[in-house]
Each structure stands twice: as C-alpha cells, then as structure tokens.
N, C-alpha and C. Protein backbone atom coordinates (compact mmCIF):
# COMPACT_ATOMS: atom_id res chain seq x y z
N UNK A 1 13.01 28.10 -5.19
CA UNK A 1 13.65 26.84 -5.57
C UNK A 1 13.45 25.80 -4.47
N UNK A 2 13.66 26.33 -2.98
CA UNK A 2 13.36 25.07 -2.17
C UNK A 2 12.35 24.60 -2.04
N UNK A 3 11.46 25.77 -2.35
CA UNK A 3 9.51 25.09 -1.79
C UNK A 3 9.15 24.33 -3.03
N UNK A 4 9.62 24.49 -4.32
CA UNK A 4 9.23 23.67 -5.23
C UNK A 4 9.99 22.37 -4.76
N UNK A 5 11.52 22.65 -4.30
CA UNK A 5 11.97 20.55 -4.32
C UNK A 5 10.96 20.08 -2.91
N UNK A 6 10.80 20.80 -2.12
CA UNK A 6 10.48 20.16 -0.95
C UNK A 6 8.84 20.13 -0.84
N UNK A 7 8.29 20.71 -1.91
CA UNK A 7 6.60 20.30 -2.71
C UNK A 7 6.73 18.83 -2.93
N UNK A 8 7.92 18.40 -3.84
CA UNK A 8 8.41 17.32 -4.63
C UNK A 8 8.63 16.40 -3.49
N UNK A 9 8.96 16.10 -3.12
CA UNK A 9 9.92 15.55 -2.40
C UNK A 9 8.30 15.02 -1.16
N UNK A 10 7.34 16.13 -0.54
CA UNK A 10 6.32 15.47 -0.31
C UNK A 10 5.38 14.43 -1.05
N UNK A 11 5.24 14.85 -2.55
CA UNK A 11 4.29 13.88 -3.47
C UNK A 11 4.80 12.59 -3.36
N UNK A 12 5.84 12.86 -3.55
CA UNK A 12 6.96 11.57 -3.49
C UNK A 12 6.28 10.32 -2.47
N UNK A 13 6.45 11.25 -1.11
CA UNK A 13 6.41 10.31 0.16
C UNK A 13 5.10 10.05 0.05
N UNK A 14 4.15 11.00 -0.30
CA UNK A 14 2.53 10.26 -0.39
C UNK A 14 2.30 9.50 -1.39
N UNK A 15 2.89 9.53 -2.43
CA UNK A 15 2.54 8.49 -3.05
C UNK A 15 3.24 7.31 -3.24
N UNK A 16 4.55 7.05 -2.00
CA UNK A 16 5.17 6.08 -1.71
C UNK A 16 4.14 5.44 -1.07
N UNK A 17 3.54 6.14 0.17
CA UNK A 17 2.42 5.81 1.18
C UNK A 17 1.38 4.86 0.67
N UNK A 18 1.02 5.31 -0.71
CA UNK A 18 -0.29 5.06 -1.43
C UNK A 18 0.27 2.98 -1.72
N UNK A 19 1.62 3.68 -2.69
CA UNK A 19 1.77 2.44 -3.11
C UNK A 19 1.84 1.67 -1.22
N UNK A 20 2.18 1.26 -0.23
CA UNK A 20 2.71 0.65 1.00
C UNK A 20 0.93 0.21 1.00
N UNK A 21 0.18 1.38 1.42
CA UNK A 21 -1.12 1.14 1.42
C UNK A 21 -1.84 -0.18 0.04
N UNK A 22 -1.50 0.34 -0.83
CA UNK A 22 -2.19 -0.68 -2.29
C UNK A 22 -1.76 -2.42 -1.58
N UNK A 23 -0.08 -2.33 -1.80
CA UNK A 23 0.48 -3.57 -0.98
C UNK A 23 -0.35 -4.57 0.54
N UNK A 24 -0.49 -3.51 1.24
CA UNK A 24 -1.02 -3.86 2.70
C UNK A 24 -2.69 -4.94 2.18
N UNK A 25 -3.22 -4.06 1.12
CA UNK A 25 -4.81 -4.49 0.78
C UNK A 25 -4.66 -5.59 0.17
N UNK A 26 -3.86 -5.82 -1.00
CA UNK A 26 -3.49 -7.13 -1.32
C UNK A 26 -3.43 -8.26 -0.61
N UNK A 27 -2.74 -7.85 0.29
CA UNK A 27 -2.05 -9.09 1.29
C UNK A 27 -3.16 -9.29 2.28
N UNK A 28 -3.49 -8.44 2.44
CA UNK A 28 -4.93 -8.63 3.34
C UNK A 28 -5.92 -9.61 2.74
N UNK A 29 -6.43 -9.64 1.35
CA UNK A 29 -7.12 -10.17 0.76
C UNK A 29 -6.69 -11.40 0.27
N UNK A 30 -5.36 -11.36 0.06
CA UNK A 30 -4.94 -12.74 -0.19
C UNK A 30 -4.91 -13.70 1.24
N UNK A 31 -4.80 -13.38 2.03
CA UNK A 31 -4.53 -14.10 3.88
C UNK A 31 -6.51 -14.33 3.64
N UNK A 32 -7.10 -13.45 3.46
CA UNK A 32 -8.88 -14.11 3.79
C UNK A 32 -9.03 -15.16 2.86
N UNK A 33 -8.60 -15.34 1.09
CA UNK A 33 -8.83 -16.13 0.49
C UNK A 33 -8.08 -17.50 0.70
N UNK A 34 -7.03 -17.03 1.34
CA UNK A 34 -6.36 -18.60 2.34
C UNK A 34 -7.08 -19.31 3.33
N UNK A 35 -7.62 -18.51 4.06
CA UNK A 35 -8.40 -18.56 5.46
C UNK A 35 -10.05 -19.67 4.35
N UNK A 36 -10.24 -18.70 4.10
CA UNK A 36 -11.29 -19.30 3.45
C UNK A 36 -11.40 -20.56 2.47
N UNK A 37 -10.10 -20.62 2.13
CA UNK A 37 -9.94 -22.28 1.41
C UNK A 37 -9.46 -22.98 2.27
N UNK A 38 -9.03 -22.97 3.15
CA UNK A 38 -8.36 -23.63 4.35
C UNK A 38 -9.89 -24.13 5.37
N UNK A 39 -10.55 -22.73 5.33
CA UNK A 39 -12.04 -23.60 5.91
C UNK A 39 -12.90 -25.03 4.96
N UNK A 40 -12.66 -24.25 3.79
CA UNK A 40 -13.22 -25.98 3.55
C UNK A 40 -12.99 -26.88 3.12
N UNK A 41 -11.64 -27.27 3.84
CA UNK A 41 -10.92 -29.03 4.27
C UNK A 41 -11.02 -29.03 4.83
C-alpha cells in the first residue's frame, strides 16, 4: 500500500516539474519576441 501511494505521489511531482518546465519555455519565448519587436523601433 505505501510503495503504490508514494509511486503516486512521485508522478505527481514530475509531472508538476514538467508542467513549471512547459511555463518557464513560454515565458522565455515570449521575453525574445518582446526583445525582438522592441529592436525594431
């Protein structure tokens, strides 16, 4: 019973990770497409 919740309970946190990670790339890409319209004014 515990190694199955605490199996769970890891997927969980990696695929909390995943989503933090997805977030981070976004924002990354949105800050270059700023950068880059901001270069030409």
């Amino acid at each position: 019973m515990e190694g199955t919740y605490s199996g769970k309970t890891s997927t969980i946190v990696s695929s909390e990770n995943q989503h933090i990670l997805d977030i981070r790339v976004v924002v990354l890409i949105l800050i270059t497409r700023v950068k880059l319209a901001c270069s030409w004014f």
